[in-house]
C-alpha atoms as a PDB file:
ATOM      1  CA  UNK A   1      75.132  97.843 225.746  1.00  0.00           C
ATOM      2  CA  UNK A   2      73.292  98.738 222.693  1.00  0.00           C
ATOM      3  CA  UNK A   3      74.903 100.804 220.103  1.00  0.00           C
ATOM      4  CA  UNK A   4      72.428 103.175 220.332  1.00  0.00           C
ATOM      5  CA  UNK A   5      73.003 103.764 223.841  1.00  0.00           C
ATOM      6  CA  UNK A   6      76.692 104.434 223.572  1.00  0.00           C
ATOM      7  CA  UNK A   7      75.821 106.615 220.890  1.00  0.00           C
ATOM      8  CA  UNK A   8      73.672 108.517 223.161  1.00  0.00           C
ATOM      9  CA  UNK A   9      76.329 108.284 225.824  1.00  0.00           C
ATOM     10  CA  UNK A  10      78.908 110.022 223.877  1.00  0.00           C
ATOM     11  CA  UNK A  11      77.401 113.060 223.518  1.00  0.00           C
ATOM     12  CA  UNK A  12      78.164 113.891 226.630  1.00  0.00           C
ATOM     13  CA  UNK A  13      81.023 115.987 227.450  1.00  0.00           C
ATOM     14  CA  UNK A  14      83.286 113.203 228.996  1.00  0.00           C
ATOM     15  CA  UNK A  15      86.002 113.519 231.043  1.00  0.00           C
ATOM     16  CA  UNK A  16      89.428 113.259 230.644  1.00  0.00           C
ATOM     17  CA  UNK A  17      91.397 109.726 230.933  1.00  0.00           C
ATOM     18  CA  UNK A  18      95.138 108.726 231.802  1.00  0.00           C
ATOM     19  CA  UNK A  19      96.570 107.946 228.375  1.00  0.00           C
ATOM     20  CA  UNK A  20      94.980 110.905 226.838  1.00  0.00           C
ATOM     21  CA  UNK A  21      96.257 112.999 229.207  1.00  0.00           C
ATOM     22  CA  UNK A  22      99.684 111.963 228.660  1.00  0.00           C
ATOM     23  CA  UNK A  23     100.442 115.744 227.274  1.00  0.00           C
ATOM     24  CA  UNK A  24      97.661 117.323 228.018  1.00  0.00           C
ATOM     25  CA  UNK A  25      98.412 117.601 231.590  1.00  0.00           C
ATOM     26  CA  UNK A  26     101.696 119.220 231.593  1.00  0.00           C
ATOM     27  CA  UNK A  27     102.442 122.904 232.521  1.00  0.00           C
ATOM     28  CA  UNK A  28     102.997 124.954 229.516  1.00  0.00           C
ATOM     29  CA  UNK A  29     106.138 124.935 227.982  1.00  0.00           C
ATOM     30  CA  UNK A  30     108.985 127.892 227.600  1.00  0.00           C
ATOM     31  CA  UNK A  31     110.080 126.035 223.933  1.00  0.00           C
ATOM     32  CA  UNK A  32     108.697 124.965 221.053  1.00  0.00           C
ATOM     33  CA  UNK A  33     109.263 122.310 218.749  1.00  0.00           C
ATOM     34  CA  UNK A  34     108.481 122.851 214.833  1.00  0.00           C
ATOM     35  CA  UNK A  35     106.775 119.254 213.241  1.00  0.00           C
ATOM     36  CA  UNK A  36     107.463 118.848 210.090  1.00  0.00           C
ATOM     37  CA  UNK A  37     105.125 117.370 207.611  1.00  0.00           C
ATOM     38  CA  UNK A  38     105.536 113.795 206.801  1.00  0.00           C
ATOM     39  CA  UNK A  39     104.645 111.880 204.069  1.00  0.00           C
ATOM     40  CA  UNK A  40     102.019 108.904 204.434  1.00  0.00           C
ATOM     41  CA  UNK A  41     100.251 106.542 202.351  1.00  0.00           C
ATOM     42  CA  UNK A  42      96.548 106.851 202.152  1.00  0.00           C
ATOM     43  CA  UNK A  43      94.373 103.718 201.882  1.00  0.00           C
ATOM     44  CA  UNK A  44      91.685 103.848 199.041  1.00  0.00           C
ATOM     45  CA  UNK A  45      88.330 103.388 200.207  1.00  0.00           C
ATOM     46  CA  UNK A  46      87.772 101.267 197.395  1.00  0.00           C
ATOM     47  CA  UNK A  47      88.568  97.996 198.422  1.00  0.00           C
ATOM     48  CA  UNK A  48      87.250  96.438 195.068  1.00  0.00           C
ATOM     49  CA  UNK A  49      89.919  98.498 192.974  1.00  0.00           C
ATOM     50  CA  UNK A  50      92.549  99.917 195.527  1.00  0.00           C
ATOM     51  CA  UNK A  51      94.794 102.963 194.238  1.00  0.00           C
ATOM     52  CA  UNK A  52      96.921 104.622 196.718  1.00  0.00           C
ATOM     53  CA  UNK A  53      98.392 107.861 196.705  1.00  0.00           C
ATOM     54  CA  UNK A  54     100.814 109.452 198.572  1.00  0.00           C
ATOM     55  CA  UNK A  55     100.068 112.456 200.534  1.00  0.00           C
ATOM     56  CA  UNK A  56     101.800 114.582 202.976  1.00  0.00           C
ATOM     57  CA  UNK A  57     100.286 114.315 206.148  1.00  0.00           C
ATOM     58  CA  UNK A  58     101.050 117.429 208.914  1.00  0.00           C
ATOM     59  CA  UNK A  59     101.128 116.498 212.325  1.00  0.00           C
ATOM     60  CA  UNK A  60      97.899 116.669 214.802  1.00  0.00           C
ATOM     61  CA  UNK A  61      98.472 119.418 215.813  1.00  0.00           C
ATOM     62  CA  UNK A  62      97.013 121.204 212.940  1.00  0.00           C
ATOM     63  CA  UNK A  63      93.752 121.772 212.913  1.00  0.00           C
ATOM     64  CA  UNK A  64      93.732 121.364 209.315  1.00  0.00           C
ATOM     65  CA  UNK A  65      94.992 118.002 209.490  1.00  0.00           C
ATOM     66  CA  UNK A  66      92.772 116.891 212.424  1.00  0.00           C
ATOM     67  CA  UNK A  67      90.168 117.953 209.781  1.00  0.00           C
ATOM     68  CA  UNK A  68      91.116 115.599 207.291  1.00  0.00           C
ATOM     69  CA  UNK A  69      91.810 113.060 209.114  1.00  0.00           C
ATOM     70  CA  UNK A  70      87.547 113.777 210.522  1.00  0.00           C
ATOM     71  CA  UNK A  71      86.421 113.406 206.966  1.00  0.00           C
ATOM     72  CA  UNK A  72      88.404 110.315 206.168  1.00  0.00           C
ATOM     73  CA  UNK A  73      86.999 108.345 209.348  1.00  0.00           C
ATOM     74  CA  UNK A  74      83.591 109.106 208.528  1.00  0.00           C
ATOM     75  CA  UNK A  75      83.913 107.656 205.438  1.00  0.00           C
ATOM     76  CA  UNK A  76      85.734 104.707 205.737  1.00  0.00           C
ATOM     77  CA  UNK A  77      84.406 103.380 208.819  1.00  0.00           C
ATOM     78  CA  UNK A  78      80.900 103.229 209.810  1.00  0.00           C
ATOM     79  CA  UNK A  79      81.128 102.144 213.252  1.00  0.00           C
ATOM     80  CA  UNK A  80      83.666 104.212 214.083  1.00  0.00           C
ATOM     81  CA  UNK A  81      81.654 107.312 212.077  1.00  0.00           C
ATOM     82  CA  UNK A  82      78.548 107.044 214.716  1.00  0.00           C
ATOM     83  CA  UNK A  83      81.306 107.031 217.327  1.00  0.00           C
ATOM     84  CA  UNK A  84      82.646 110.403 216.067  1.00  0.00           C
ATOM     85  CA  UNK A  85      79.476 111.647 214.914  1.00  0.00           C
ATOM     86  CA  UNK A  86      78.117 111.213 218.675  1.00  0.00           C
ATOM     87  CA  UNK A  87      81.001 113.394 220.429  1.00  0.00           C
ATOM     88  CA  UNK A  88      80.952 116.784 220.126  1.00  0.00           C
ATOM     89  CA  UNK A  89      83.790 117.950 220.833  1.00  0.00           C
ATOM     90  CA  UNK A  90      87.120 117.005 217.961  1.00  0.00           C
ATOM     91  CA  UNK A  91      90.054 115.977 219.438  1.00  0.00           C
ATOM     92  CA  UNK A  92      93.042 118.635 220.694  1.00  0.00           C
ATOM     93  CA  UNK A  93      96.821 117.508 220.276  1.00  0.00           C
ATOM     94  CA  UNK A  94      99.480 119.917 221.840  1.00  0.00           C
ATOM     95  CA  UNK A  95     102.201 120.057 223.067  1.00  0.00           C
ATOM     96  CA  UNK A  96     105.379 122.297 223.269  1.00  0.00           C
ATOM     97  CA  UNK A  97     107.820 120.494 225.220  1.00  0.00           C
ATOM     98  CA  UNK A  98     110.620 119.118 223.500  1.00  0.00           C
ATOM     99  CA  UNK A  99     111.354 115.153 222.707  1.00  0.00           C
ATOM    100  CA  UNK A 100     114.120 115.159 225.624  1.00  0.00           C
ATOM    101  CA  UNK A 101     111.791 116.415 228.276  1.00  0.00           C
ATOM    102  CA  UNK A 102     109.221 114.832 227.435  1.00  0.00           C
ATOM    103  CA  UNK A 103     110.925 111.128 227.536  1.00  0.00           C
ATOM    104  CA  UNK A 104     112.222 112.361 231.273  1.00  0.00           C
ATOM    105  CA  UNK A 105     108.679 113.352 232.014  1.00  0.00           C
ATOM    106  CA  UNK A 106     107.755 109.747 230.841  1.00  0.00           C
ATOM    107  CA  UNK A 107     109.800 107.740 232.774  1.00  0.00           C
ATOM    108  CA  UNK A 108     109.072 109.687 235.800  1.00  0.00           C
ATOM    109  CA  UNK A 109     105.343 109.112 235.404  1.00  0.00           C
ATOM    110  CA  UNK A 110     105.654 105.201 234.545  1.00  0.00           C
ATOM    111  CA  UNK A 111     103.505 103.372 237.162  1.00  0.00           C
ATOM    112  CA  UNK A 112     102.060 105.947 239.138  1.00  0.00           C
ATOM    113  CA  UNK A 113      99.030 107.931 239.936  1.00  0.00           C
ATOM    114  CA  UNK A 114      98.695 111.299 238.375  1.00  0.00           C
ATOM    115  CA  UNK A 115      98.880 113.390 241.388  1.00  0.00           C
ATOM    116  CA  UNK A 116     101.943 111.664 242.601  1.00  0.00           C
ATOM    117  CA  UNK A 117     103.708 111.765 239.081  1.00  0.00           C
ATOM    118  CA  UNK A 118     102.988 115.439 239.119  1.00  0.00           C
ATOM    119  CA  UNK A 119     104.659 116.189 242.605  1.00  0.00           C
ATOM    120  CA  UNK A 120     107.693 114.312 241.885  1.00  0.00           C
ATOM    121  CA  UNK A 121     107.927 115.924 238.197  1.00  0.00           C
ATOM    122  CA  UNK A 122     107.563 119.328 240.077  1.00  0.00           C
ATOM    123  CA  UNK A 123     110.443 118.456 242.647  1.00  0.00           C
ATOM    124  CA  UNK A 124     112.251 117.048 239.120  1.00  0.00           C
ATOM    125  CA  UNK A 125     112.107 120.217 237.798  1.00  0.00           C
ATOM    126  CA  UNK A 126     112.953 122.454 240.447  1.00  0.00           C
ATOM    127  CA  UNK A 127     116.588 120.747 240.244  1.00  0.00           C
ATOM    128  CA  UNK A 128     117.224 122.984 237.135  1.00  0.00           C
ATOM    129  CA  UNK A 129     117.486 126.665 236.562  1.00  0.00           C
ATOM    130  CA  UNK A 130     115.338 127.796 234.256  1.00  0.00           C
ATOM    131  CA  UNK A 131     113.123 125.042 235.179  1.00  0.00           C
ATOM    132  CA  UNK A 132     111.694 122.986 232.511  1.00  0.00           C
ATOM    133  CA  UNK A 133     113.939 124.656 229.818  1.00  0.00           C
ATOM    134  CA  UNK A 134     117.043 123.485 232.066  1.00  0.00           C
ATOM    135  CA  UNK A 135     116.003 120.175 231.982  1.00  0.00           C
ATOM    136  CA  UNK A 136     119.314 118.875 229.366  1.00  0.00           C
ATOM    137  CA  UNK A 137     120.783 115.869 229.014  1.00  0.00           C
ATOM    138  CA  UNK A 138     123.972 116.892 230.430  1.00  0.00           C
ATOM    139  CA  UNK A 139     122.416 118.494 233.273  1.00  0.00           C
ATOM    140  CA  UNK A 140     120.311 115.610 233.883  1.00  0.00           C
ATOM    141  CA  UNK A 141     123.541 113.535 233.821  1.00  0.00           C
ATOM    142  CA  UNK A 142     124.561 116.009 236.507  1.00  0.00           C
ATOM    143  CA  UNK A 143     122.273 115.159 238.932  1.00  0.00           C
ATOM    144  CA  UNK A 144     123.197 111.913 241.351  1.00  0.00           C
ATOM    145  CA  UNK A 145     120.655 108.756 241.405  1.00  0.00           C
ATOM    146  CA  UNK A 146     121.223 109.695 245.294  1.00  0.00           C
ATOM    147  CA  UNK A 147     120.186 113.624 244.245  1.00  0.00           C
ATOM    148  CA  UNK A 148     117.151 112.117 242.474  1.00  0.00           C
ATOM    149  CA  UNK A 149     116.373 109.564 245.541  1.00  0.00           C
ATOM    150  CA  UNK A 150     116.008 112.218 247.651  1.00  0.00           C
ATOM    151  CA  UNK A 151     113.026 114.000 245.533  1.00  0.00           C
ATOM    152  CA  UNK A 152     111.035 110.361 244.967  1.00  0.00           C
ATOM    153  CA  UNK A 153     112.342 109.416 242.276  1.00  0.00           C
ATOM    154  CA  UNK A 154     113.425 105.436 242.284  1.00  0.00           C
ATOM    155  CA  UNK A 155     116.766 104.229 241.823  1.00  0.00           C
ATOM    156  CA  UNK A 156     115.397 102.198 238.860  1.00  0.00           C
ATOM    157  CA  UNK A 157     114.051 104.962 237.032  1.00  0.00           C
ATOM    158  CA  UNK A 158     117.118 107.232 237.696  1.00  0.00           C
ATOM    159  CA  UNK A 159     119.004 104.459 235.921  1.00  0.00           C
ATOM    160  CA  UNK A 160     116.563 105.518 233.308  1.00  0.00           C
ATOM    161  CA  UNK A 161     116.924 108.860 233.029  1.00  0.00           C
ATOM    162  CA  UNK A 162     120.545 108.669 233.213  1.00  0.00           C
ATOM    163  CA  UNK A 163     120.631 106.022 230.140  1.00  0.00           C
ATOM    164  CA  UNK A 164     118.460 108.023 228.416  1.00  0.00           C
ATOM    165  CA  UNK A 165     120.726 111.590 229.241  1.00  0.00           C
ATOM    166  CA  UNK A 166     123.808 109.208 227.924  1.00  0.00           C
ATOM    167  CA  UNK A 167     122.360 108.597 224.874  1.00  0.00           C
ATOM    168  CA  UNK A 168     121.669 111.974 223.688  1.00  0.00           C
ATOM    169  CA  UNK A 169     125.537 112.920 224.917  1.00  0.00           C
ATOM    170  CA  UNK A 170     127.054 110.342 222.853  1.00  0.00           C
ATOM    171  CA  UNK A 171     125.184 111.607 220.057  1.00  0.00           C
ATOM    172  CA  UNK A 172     122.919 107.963 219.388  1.00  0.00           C
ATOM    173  CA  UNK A 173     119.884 110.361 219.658  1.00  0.00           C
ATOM    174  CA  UNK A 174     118.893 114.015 219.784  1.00  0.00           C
ATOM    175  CA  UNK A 175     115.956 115.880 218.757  1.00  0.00           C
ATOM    176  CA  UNK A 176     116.676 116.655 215.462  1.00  0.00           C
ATOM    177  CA  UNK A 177     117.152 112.684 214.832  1.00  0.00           C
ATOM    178  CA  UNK A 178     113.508 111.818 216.836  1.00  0.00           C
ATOM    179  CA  UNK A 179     111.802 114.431 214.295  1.00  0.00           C
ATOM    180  CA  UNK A 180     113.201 113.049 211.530  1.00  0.00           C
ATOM    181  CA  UNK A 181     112.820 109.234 212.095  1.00  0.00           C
ATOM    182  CA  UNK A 182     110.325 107.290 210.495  1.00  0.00           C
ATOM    183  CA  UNK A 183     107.725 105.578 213.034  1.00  0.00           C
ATOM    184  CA  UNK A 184     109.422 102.165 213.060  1.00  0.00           C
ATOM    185  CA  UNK A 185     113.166 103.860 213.201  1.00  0.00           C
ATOM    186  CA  UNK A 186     111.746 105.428 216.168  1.00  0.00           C
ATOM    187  CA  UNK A 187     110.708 102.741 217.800  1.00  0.00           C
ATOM    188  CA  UNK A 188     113.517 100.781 217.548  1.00  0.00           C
ATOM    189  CA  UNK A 189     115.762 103.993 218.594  1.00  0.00           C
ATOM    190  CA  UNK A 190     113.853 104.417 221.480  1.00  0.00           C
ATOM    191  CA  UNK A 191     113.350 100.829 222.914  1.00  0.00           C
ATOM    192  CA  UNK A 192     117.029 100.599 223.123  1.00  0.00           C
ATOM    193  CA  UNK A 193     116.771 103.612 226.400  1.00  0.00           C
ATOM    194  CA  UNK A 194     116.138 101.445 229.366  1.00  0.00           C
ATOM    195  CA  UNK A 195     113.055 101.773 230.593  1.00  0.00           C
ATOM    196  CA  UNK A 196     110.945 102.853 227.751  1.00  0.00           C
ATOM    197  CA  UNK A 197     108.898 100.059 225.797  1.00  0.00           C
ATOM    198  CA  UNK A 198     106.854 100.184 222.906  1.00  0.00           C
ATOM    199  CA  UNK A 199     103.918 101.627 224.620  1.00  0.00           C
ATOM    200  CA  UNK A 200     105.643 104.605 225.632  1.00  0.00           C
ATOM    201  CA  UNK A 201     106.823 104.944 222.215  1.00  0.00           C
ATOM    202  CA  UNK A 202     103.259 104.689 220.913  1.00  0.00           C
ATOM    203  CA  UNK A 203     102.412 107.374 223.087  1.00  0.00           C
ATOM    204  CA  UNK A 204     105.200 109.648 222.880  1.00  0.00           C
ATOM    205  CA  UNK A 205     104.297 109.708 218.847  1.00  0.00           C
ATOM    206  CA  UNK A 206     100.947 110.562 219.492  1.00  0.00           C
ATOM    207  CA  UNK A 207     100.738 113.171 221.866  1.00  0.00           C
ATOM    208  CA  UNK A 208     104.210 114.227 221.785  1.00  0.00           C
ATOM    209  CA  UNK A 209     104.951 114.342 218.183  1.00  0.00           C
ATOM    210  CA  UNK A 210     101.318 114.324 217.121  1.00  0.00           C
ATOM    211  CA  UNK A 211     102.712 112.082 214.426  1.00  0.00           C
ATOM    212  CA  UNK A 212      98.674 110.948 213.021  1.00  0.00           C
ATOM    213  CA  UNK A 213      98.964 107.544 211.560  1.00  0.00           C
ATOM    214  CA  UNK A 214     100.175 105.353 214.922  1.00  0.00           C
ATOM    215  CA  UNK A 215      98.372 102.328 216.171  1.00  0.00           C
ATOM    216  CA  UNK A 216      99.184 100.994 219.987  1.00  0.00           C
ATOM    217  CA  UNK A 217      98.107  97.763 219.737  1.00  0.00           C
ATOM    218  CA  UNK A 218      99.550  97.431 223.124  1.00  0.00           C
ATOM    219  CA  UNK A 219      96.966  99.820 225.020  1.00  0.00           C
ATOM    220  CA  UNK A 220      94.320  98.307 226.837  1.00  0.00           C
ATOM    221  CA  UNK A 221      91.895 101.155 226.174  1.00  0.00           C
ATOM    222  CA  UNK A 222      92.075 101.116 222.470  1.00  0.00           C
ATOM    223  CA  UNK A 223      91.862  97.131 222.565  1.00  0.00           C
ATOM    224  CA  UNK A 224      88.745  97.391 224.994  1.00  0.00           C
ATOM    225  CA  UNK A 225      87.739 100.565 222.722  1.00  0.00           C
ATOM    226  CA  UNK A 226      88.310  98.091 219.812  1.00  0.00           C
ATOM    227  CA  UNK A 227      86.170  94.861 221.272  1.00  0.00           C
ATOM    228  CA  UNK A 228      83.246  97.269 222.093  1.00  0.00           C
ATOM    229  CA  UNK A 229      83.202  99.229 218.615  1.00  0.00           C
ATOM    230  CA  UNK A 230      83.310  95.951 216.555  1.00  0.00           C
ATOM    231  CA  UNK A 231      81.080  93.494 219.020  1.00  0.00           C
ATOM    232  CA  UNK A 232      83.911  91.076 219.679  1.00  0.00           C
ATOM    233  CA  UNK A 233      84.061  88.181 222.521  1.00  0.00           C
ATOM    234  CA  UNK A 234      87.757  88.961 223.341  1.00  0.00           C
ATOM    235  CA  UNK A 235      90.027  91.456 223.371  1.00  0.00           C
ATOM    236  CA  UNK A 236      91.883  91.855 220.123  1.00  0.00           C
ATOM    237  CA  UNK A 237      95.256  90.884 219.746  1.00  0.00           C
ATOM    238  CA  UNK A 238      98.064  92.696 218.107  1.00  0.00           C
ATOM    239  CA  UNK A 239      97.546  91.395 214.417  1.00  0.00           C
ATOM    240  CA  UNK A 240      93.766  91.633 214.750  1.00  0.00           C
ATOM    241  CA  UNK A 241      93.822  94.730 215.738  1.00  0.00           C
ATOM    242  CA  UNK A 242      95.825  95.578 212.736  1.00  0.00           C
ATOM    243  CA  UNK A 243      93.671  94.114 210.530  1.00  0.00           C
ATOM    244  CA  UNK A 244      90.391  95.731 212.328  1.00  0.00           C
ATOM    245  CA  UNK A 245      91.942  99.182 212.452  1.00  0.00           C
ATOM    246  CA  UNK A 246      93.887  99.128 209.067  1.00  0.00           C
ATOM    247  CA  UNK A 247      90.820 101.178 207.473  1.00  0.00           C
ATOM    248  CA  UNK A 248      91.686 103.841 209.691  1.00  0.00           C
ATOM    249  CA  UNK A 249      95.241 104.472 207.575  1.00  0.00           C
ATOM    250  CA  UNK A 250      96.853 107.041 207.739  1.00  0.00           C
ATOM    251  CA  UNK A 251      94.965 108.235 210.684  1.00  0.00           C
ATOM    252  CA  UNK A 252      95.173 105.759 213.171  1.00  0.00           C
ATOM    253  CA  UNK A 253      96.185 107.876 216.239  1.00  0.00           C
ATOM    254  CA  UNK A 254      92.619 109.937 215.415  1.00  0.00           C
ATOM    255  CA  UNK A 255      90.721 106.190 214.838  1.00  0.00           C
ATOM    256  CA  UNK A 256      92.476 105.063 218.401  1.00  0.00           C
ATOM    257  CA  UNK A 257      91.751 108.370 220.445  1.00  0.00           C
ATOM    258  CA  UNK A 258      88.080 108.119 219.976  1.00  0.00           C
ATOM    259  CA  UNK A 259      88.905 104.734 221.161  1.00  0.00           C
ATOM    260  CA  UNK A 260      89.538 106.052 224.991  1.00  0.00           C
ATOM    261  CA  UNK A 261      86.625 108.524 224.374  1.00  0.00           C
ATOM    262  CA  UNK A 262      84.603 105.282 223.551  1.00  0.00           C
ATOM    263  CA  UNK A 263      85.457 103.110 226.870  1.00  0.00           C
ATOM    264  CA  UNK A 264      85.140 106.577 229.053  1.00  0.00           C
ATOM    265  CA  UNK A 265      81.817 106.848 227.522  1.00  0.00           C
ATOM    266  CA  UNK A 266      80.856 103.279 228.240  1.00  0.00           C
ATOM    267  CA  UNK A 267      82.241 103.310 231.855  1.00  0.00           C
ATOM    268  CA  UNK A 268      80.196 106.799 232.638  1.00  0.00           C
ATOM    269  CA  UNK A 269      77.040 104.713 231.065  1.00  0.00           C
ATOM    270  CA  UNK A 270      77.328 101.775 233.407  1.00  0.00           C
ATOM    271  CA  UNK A 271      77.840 104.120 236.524  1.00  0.00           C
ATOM    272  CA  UNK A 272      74.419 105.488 235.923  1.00  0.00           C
ATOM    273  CA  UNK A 273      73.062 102.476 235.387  1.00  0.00           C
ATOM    274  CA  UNK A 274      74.027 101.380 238.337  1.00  0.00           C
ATOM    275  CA  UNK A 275      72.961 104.378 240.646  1.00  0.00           C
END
């Protein structure tokens, strides 16, 4: 497909995917976690004569920063610019749950279809008073892989849960820690709860923490988002796409969103086509 075409394409008012609706379709939440602002390192867009500077970088979910971030796309990336320029709508980030529930609501949604994730997160939930807000580690703990059997959940990711309940009881993580982590810290905090990998991580960042500067190099969206954008044979590997993308600093989680918008876009495109 031409560029032009996907151009056109994208102004469109698409419709939602999977990853992006990793937060986005959750019930509202009863708490509310405060992000604090984090300090990044911006890339010059002089390549010639390179002079970085630090700035500090609020999360995604300000407006302000989402912004920014906009501005700094446009600029730096051309491709990526026309990509931006064509959708109309900017991206939203929120989210109000806090880190704990939203690693449980994770692992329960691991390898399954929305609707079905959704039931057995509602059945999760309705194991707690208070609902969501009762969802603790030590009352997770509480509840019996047989308990959690009973409501669809697998024995396997009940393991999961429960790991990741023990963690936070013995004090290896808690969600004062998981704010103030740096991205790689995280990662390799996180990777040690069974059950959750790097890609969860990479998504838990973005559209939990709305942390803005987080690349998953693992996603096959944003690799097939990647391909399309820069006209390559093959799918980009991990240190190509770091090298492709690294232009995009500090606002990689913007650069990769309008990744997904970019293969939604290209998948509605070929649908017409073919009608």
């Amino acid at each position: 497909m031409s560029l032009r075409k996907t151009l056109t394409a994208l102004s469109r008012p698409p419709s939602p995917i999977s990853a992006v609706n990793l937060e986005a379709a959750e019930p509202s939440r009863s708490s509310q976690i405060t992000f604090r602002p984090r300090k990044l390192r911006r890339v010059s867009l002089d390549d010639l004569n390179p002079s970085p500077t630090t700035i500090t970088a609020s999360p995604l979910s300000s407006k302000s920063t989402v912004d920014i971030a906009l501005r700094h796309l446009l600029i730096s990336d051309e491709l990526l610019g026309g990509v931006i320029s064509a959708h109309n709508t900017p991206p939203v980030f929120e989210s109000t749950s806090t880190p704990f529930l939203s690693l449980a609501r994770s692992i329960l949604y691991q390898q399954l279809a929305t609707k079905a994730a959704k039931c057995i997160y509602d059945r999760f939930i309705s194991l707690f008073p208070g609902g969501e807000s009762g969802v603790l580690p030590e009352s997770v703990i509480s509840v019996s892989a047989v308990d959690l059997r009973k409501i669809g959940v697998s024995g396997r990711k009940a393991s999961y849960l429960h790991d990741l309940a023990g963690k936070y009881k013995s004090g290896e993580l808690s969600d004062e820690m998981i704010l103030e982590m740096s991205d790689g810290e995280l990662t390799d905090r996180l990777t040690s709860v069974k059950g959750i990998g790097v890609w969860t991580v990479h998504m838990f960042m973005i559209f939990s923490l709305h942390r803005p500067d987080v690349l998953p190099v693992g996603d096959l969206g944003v690799r097939k988002g990647v391909k399309d954008l820069y006209g390559l044979k093959n799918l980009p590997g991990p240190l190509q796409m770091e090298q492709l993308c690294e232009k995009w600093r500090p606002f990689r989680s913007v650069g990769s969103w309008y990744m997904w918008r970019l293969i939604e876009s290209n998948k509605t495109s070929k649908t017409k086509l073919s009608k």
